[in-house]
Protein backbone atom coordinates (compact mmCIF):
# COMPACT_ATOMS: atom_id res chain seq x y z
CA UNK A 1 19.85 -7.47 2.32
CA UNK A 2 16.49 -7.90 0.80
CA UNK A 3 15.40 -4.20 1.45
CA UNK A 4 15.30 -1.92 -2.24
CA UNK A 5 14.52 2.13 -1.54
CA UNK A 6 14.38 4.98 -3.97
CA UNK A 7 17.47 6.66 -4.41
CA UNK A 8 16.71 9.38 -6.10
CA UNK A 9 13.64 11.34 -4.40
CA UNK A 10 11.73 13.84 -6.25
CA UNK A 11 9.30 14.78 -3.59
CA UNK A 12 7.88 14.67 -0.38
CA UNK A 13 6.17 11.07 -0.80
CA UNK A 14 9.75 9.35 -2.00
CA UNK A 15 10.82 9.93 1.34
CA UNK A 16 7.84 8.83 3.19
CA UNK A 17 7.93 5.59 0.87
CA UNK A 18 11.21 4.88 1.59
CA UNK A 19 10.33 5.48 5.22
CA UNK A 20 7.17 3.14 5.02
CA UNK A 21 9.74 0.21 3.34
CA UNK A 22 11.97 0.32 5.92
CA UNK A 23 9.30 -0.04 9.10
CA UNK A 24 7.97 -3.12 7.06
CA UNK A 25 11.04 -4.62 6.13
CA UNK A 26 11.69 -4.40 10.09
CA UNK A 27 8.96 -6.88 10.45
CA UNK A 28 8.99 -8.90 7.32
CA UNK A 29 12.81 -9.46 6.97
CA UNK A 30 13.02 -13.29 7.65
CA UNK A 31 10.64 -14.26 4.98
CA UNK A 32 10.12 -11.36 2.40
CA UNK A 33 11.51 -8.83 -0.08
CA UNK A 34 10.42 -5.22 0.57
CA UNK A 35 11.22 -2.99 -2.94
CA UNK A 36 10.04 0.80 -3.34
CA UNK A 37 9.25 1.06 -6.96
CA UNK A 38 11.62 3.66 -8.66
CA UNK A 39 9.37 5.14 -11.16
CA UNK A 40 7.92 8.28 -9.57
CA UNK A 41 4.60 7.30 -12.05
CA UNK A 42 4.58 3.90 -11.20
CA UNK A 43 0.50 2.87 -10.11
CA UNK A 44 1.59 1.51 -6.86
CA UNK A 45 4.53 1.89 -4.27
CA UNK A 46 6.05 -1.02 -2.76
CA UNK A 47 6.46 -4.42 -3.79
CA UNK A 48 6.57 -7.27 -1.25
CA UNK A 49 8.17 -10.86 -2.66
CA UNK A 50 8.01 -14.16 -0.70
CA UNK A 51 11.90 -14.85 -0.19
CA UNK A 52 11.73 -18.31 -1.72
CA UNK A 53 9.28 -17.73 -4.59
CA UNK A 54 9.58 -13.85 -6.33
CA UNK A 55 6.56 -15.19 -8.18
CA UNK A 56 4.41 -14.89 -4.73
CA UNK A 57 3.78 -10.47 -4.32
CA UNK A 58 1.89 -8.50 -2.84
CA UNK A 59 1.73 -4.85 -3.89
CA UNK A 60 1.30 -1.85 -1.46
CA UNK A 61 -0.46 1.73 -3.11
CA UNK A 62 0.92 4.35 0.08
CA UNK A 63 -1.59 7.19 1.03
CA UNK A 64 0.80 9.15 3.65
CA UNK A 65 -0.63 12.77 5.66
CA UNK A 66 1.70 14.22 7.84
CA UNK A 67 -1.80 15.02 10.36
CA UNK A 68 -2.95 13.29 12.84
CA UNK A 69 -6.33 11.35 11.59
CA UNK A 70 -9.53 12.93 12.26
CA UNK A 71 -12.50 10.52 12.48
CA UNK A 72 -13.76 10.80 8.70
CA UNK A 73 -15.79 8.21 7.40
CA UNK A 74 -13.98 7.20 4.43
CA UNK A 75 -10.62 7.48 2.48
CA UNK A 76 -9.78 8.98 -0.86
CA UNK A 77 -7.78 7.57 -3.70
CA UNK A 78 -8.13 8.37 -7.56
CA UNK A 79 -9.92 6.54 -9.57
CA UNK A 80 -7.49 6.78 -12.70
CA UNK A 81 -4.88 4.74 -10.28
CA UNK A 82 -8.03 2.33 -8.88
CA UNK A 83 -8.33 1.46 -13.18
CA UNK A 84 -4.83 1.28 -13.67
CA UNK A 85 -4.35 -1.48 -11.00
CA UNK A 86 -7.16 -3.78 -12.30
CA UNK A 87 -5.48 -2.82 -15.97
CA UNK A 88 -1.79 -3.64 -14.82
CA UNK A 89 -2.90 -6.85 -13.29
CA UNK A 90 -1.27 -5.49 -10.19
CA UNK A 91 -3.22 -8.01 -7.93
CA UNK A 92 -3.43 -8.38 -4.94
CA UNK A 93 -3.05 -4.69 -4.13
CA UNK A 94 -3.12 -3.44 -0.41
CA UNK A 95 -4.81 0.43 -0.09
CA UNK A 96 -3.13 2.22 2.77
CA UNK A 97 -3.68 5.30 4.45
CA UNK A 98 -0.87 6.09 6.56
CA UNK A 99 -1.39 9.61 9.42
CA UNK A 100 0.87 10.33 11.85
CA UNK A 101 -1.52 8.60 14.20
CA UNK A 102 -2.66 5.87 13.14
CA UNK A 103 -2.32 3.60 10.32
CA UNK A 104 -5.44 1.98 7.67
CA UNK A 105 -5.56 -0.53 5.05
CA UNK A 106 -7.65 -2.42 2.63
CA UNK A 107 -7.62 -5.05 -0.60
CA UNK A 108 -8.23 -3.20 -3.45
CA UNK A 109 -11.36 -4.63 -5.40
CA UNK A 110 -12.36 -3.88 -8.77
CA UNK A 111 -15.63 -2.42 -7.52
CA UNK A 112 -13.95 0.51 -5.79
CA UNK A 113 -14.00 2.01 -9.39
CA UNK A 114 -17.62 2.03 -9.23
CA UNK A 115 -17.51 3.48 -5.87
CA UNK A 116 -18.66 7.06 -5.28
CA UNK A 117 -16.20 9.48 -6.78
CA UNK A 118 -15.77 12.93 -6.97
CA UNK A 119 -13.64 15.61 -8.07
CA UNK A 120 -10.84 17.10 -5.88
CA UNK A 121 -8.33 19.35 -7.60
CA UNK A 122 -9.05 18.88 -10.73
CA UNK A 123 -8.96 14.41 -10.35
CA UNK A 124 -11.62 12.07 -10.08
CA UNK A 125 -11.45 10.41 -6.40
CA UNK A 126 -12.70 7.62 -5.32
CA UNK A 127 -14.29 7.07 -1.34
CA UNK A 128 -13.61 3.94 0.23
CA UNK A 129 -15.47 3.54 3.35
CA UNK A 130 -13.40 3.55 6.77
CA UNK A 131 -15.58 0.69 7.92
CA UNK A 132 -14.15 -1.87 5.90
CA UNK A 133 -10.64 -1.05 6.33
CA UNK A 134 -7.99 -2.73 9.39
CA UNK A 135 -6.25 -0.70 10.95
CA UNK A 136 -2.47 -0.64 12.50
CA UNK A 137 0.44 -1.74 11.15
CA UNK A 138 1.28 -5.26 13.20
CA UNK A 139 -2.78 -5.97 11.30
CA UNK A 140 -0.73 -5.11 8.67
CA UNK A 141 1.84 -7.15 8.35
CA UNK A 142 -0.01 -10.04 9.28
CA UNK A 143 -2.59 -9.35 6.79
CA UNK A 144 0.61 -9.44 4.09
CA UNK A 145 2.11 -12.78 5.35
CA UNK A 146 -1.60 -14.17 5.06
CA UNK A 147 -1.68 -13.08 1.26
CA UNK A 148 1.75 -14.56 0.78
CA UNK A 149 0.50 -17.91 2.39
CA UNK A 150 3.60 -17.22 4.87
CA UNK A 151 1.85 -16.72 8.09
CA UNK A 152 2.62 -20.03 9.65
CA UNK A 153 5.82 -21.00 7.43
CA UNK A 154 9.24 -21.86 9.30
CA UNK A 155 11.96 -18.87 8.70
């Protein structure tokens, strides 16, 4: 098996990661590795590795709300976790902002962190506009076999 959760959860969003990993791994099974990241400060989520090259990842950073999605025109994130993935090297990133309804997504850029931001809760946010995000998870999927360069390989 090729599918690595958290073990140990420590909140709400362990769960919903580990929840997240397994829906992927559903579609992605017969050519990648899905892997939750165990540290609870790690800058992104979930890890996806070609099967035949661990070299070849994509990295997932998991915005999960339990409500349905109301028709906002952009998406937070903060901007200390935008810095840290251009820092870590952590490329390419997928942004995703999961609702119980409805599913969005978008390659992180280094621009976002000169995006708009402002301050919610005491941390700097960062807007990314709805209108240049996909949305739904089969988009998804394919969007993460097209980063891999696995979209038209033979299982």
């Amino acid at each position: 098996m090729s599918l690595s959760l958290k073990t140990i959860n420590v909140s709400i969003t362990d769960n919903q990661e580990n929840q997240f990993a397994v829906e992927l791994f559903k579609h992605l099974k017969k050519k990648c590795k899905v892997s939750v990241e165990k540290d609870y400060y790690s800058t992104i989520d979930i890890t996806i590795t070609d099967r035949k090259d661990v070299t070849n990842k994509v990295y997932l950073e998991l915005k999960s709300r339990k409500d349905n999605f109301k028709n906002f025109p952009t998406f937070i994130i903060g901007h200390s976790k935008m810095e840290n993935i251009y820092k870590k090297n952590l490329l390419p990133t997928i942004l995703i902002w999961k609702f119980s309804n409805c599913l969005y997504f978008c390659d992180y850029q280094q621009d976002f962190c000169k995006l708009r931001t402002k301050k919610i809760q005491d941390g700097l946010v960062v807007e990314i506009q709805k209108s240049i995000c996909s949305e739904g998870v089969e988009s998804l999927v394919k969007h993460i076999l097209n980063l891999l360069n696995l979209e038209n390989s033979k299982d």
